[in-house]
C-alpha atoms as a PDB file:
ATOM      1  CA  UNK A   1     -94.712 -21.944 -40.399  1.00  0.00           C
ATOM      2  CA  UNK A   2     -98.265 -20.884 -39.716  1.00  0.00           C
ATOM      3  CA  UNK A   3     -97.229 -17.449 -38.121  1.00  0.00           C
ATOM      4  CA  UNK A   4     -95.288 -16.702 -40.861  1.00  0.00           C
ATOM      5  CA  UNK A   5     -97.849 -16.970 -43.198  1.00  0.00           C
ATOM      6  CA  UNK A   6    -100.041 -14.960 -41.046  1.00  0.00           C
ATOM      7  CA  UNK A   7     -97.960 -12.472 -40.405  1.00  0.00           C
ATOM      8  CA  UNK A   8     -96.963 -11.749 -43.924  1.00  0.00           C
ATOM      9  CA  UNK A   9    -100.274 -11.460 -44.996  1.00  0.00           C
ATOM     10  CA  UNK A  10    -100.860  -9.443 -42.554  1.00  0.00           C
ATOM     11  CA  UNK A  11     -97.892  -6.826 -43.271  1.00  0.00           C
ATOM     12  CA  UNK A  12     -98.519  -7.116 -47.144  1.00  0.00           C
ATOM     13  CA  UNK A  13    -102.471  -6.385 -46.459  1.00  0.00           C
ATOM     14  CA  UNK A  14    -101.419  -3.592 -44.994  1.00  0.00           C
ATOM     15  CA  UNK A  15     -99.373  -2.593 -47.122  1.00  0.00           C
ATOM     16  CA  UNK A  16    -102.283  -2.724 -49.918  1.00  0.00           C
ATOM     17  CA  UNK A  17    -104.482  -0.759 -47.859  1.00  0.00           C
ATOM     18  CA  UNK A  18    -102.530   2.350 -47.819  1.00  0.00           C
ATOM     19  CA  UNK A  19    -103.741   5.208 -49.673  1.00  0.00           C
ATOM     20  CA  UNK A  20    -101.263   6.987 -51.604  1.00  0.00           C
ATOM     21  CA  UNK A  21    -100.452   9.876 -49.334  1.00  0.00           C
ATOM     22  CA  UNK A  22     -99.373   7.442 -46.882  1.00  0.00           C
ATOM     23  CA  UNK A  23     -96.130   6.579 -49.056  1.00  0.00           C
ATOM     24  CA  UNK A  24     -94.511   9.916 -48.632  1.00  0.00           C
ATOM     25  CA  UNK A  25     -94.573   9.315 -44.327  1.00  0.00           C
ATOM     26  CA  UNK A  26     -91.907   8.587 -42.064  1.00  0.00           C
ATOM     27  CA  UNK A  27     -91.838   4.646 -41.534  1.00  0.00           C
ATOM     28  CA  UNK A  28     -90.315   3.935 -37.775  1.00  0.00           C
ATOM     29  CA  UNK A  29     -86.725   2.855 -39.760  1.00  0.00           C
ATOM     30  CA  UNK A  30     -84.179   5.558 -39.916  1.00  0.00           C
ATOM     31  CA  UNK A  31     -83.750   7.600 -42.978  1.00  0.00           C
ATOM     32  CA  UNK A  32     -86.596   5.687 -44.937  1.00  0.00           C
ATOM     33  CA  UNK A  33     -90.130   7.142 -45.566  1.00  0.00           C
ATOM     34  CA  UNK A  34     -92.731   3.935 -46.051  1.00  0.00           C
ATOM     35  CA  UNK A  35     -92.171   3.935 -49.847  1.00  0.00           C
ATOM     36  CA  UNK A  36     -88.601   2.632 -48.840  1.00  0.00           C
ATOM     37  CA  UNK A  37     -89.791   0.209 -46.151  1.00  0.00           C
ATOM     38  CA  UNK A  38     -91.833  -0.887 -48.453  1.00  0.00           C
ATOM     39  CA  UNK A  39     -89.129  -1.643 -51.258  1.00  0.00           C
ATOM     40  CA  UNK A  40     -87.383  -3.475 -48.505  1.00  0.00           C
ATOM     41  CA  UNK A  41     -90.473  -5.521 -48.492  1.00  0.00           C
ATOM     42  CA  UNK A  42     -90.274  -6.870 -51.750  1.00  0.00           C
ATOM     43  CA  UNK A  43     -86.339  -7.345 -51.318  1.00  0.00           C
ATOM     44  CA  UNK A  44     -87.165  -9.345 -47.911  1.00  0.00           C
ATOM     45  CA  UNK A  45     -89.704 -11.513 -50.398  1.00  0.00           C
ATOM     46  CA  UNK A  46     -86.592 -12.396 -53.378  1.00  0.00           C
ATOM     47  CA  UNK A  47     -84.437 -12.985 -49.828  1.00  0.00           C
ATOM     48  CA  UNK A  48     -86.925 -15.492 -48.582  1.00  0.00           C
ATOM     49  CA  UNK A  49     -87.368 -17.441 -52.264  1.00  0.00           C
ATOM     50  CA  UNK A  50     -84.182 -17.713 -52.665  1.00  0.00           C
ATOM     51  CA  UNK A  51     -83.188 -19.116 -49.728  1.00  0.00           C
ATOM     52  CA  UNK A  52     -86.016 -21.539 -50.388  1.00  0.00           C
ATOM     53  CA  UNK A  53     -84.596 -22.626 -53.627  1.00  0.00           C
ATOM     54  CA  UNK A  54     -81.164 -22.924 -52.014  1.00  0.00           C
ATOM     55  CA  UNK A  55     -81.218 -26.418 -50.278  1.00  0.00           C
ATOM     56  CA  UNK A  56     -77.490 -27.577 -48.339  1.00  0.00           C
ATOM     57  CA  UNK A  57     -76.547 -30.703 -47.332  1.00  0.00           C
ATOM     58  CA  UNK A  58     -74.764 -30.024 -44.268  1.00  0.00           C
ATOM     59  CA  UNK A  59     -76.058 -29.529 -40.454  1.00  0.00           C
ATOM     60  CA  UNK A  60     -77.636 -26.713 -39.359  1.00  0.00           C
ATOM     61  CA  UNK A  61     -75.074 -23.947 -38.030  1.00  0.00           C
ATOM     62  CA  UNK A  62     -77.930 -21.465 -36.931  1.00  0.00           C
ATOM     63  CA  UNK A  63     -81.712 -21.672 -35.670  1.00  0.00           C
ATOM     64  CA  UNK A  64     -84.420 -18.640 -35.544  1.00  0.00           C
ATOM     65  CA  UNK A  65     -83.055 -17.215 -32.285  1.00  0.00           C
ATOM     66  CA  UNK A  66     -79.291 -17.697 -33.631  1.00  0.00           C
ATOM     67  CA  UNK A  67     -79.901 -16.579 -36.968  1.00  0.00           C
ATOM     68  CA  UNK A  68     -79.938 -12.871 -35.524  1.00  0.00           C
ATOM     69  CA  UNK A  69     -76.789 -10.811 -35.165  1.00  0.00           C
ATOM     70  CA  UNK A  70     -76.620  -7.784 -32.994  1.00  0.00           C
ATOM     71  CA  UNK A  71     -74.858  -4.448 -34.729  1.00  0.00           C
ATOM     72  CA  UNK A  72     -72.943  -2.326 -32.221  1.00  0.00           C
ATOM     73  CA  UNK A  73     -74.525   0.377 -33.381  1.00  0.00           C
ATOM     74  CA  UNK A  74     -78.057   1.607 -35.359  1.00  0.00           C
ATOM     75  CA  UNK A  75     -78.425   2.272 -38.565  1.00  0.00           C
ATOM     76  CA  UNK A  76     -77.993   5.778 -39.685  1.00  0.00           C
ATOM     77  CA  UNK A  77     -79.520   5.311 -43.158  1.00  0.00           C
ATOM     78  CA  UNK A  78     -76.222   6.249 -45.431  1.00  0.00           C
ATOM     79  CA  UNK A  79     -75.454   2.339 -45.497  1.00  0.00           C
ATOM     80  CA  UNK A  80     -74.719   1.601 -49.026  1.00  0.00           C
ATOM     81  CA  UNK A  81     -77.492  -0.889 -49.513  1.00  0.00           C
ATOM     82  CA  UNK A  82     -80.249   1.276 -47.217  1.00  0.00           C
ATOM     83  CA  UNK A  83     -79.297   4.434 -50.066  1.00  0.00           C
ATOM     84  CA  UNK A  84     -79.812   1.989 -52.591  1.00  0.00           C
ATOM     85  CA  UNK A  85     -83.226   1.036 -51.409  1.00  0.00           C
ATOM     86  CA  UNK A  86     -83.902   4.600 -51.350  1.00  0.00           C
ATOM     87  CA  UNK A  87     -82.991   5.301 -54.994  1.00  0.00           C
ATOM     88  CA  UNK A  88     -85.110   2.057 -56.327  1.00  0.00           C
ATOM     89  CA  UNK A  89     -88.255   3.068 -53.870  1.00  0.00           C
ATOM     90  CA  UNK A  90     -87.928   6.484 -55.895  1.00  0.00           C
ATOM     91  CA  UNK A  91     -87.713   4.923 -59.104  1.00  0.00           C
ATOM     92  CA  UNK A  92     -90.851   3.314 -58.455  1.00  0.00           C
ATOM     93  CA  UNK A  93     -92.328   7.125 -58.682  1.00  0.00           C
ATOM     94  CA  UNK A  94     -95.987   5.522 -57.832  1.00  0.00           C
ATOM     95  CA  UNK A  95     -97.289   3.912 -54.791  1.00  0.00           C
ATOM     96  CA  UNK A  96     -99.604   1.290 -57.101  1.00  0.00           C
ATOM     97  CA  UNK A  97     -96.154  -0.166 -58.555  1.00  0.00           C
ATOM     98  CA  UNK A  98     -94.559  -1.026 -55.342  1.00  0.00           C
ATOM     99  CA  UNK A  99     -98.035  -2.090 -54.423  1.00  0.00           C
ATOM    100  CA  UNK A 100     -98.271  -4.472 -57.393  1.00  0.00           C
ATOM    101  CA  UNK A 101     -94.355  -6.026 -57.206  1.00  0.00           C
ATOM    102  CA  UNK A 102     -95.033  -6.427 -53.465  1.00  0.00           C
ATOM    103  CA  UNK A 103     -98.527  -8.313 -54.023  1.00  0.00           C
ATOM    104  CA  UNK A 104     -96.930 -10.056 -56.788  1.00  0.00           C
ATOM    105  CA  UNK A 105     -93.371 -11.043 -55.413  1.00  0.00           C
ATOM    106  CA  UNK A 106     -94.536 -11.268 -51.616  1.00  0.00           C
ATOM    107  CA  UNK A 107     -97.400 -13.846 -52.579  1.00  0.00           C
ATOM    108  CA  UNK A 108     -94.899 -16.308 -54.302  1.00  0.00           C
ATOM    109  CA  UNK A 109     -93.289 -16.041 -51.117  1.00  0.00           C
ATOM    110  CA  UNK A 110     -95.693 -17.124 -49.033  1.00  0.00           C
ATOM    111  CA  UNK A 111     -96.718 -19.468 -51.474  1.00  0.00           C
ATOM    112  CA  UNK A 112     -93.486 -20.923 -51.497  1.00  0.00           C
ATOM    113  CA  UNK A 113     -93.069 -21.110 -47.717  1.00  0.00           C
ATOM    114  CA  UNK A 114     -96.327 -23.143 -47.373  1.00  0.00           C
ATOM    115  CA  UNK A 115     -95.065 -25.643 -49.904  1.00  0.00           C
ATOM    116  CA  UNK A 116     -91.549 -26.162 -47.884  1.00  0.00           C
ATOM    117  CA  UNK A 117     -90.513 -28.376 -46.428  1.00  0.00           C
ATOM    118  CA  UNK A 118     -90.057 -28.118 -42.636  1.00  0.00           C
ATOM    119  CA  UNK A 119     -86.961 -30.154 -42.068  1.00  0.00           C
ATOM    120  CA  UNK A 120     -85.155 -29.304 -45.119  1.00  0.00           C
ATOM    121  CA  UNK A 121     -81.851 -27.483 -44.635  1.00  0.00           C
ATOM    122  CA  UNK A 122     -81.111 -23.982 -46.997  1.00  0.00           C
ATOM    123  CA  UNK A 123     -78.208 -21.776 -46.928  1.00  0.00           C
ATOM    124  CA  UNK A 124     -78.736 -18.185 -46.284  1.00  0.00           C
ATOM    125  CA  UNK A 125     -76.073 -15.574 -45.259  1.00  0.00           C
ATOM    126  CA  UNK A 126     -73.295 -18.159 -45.005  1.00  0.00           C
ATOM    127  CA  UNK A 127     -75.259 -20.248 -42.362  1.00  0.00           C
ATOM    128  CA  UNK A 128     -77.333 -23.251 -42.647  1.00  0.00           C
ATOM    129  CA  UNK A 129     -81.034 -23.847 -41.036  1.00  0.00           C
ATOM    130  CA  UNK A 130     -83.997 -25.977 -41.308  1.00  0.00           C
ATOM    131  CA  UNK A 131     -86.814 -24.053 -43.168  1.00  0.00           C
ATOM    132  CA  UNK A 132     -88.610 -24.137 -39.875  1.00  0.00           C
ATOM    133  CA  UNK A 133     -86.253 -22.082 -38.448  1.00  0.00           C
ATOM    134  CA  UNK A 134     -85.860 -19.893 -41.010  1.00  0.00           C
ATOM    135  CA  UNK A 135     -89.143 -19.079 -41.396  1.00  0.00           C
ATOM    136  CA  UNK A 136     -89.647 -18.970 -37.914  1.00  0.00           C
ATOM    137  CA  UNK A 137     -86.844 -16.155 -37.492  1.00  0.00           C
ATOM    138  CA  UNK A 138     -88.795 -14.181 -40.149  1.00  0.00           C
ATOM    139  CA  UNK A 139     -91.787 -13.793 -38.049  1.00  0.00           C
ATOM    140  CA  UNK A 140     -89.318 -11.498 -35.894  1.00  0.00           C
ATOM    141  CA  UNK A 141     -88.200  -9.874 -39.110  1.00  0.00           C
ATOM    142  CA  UNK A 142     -92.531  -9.147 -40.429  1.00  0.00           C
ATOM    143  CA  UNK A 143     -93.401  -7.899 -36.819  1.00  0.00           C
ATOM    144  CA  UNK A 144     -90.897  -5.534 -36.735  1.00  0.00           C
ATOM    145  CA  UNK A 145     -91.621  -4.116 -40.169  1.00  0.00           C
ATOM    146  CA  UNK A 146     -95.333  -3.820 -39.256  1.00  0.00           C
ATOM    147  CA  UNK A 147     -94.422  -1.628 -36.603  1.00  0.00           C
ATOM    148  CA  UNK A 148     -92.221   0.030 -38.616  1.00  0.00           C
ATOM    149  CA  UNK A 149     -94.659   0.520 -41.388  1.00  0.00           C
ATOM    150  CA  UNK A 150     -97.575   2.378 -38.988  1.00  0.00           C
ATOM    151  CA  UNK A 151     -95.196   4.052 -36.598  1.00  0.00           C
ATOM    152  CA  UNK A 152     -96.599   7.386 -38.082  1.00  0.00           C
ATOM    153  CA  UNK A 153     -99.723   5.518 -39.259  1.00  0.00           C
ATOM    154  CA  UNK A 154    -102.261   5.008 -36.367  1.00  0.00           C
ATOM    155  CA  UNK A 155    -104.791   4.132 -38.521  1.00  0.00           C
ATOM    156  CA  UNK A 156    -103.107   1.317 -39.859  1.00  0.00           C
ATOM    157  CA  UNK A 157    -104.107  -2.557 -38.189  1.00  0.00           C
ATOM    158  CA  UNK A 158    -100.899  -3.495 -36.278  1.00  0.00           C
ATOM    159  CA  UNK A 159     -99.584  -7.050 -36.424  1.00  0.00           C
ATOM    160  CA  UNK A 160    -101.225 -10.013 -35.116  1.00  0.00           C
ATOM    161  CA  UNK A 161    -100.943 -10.683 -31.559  1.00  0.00           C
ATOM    162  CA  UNK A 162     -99.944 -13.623 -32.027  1.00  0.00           C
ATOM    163  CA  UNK A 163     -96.718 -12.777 -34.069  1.00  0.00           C
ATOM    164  CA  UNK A 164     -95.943 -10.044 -31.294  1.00  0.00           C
ATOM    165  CA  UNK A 165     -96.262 -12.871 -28.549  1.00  0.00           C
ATOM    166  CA  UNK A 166     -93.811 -14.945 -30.674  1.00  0.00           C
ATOM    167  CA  UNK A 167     -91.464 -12.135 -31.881  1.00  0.00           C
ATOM    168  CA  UNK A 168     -91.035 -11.208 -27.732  1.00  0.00           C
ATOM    169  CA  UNK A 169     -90.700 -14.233 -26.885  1.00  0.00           C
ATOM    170  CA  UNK A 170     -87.267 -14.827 -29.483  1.00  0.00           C
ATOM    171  CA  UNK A 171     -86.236 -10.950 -28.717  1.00  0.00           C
ATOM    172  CA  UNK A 172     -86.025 -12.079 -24.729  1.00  0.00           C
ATOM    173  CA  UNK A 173     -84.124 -15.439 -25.810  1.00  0.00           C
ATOM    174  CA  UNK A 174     -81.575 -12.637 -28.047  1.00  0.00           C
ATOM    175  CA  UNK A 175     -81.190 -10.728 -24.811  1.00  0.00           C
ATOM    176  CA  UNK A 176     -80.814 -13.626 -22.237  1.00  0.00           C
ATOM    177  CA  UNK A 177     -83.216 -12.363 -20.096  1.00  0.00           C
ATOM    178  CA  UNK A 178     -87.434 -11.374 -20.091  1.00  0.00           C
ATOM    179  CA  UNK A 179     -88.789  -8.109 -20.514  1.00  0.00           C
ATOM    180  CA  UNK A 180     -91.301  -7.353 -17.352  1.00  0.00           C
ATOM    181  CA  UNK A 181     -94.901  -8.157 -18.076  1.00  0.00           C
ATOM    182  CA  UNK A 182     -95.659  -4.330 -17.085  1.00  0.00           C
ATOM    183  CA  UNK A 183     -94.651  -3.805 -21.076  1.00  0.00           C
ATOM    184  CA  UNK A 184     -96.899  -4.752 -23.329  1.00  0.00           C
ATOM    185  CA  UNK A 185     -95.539  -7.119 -26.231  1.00  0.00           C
ATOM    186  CA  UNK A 186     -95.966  -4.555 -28.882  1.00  0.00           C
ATOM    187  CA  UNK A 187     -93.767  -2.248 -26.056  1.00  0.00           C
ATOM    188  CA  UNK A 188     -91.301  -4.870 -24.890  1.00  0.00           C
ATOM    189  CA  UNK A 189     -90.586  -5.123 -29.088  1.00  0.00           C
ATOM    190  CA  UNK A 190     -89.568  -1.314 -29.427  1.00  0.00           C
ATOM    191  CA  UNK A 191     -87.849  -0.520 -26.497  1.00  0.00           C
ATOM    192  CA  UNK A 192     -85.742  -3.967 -26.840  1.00  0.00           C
ATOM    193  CA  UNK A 193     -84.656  -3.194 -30.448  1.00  0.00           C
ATOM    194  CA  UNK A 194     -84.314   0.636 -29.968  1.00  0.00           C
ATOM    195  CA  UNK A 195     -87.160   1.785 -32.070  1.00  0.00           C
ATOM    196  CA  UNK A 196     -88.395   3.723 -29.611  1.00  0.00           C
ATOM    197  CA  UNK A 197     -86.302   4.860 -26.237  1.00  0.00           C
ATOM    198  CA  UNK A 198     -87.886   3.187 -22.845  1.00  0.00           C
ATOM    199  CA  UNK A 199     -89.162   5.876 -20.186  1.00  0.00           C
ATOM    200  CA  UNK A 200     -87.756   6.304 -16.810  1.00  0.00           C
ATOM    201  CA  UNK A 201     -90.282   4.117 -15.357  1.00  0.00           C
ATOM    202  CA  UNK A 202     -89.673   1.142 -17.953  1.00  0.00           C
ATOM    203  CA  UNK A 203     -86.385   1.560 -17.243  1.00  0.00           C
ATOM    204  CA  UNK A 204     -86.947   0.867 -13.671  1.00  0.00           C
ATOM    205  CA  UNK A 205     -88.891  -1.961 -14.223  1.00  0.00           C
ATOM    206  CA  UNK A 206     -86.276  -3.349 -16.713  1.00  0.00           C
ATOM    207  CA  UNK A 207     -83.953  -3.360 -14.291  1.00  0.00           C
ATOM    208  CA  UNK A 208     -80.220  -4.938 -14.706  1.00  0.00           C
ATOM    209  CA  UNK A 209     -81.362  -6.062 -18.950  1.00  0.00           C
ATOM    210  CA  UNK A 210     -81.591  -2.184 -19.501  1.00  0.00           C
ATOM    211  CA  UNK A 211     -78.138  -2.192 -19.885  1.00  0.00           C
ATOM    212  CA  UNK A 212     -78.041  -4.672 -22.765  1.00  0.00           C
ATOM    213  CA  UNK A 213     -80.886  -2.672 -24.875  1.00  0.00           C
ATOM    214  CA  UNK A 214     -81.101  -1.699 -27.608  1.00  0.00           C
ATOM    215  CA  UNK A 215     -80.348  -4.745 -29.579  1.00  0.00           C
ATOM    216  CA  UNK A 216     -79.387  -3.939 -32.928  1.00  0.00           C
ATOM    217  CA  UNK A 217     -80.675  -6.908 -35.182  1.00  0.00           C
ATOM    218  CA  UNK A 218     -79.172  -7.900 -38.288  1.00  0.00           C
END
């Protein structure tokens, strides 16, 4: 529960950072320029205080490696919910609003997630976890959107190494099988999910898993 708080603060501080300009960039998700990652953001924050606030009663059907599903295919961006992100980052028309609703929705979140609970079960998605878990699978979920966010941003910090360490180390339990050491966590986190394609020599070094990649998390 630690990690997540660290790496949410971590993504939102980034976030805050960002000069204006920066808003208008390509973010490393398809079809969305970092205004709309960043919408997705604050989305992600009302997803994770909700779920919170919505305790069950019954035994835990998922945990944070089982919580993930794996699309058959990537997305292309014309998904009815990714165009609606789109058309609300617009509506935001400047950076220092999606700034503020981030700050102010994303700290309740973390707020919220330091108060909890670790054994308590909540419903999300139709499933059921312990907070633990579901905080833990959202560690996955903040690494990858820091990468996503500087992808085009090289200036920007990238996400703690500790929350890349962790986030591998669920990716390679998603796969059923480790990524070679020769690739470096941040690496092993963009080749396995597809954000960027793996050269010949990763490949190589893959081996037999290169056949499962990319995986497509949902």
């Amino acid at each position: 529960m630690d990690l997540f708080s660290r790496s949410w603060a971590a993504l939102r501080a980034a976030v805050a950072d960002l000069p204006d300009e920066d808003f208008a960039r390509p973010s490393g998700c398809t079809g969305w320029l970092v205004r709309d990652l960043v919408c997705h953001l604050i989305i992600d924050a009302q997803d994770v205080l909700i779920t919170l606030a919505t305790p069950a009663d019954t035994e835990p059907t998922r945990d944070a490696v089982t919580y993930w599903e794996i699309a058959d295919k990537p997305p292309t961006g014309d998904d009815p919910l990714d165009a609606l992100i789109v058309r609300l980052a617009a509506a935001y028309q400047e950076p220092w609003l999606l700034k503020f609703h981030l700050d102010d929705v994303g700290s309740a979140a973390g707020r919220a997630a330091e108060l909890a609970d670790p054994g308590l079960r909540v419903g999300t998605r139709g499933q059921v976890l312990t907070v633990a878990d579901y905080l833990s699978a959202y560690v996955l979920e903040w690494t990858l959107h820091h990468l996503d966010l500087i992808a085009h941003l090289p200036d920007v910090a990238e996400p703690p190494a500790e929350g890349l360490a962790r986030s591998r180390e669920m990716l390679e339990r998603i796969a059923g099988a480790a990524f070679p050491a020769s690739l470096s966590d941040r690496d092993a986190l963009l080749v396995g999910t597809g954000r960027r394609a793996p050269t010949d020599a990763e490949k190589a070094d893959l081996g037999e898993p290169a056949a499962k990649l990319p995986l497509i998390l949902t």
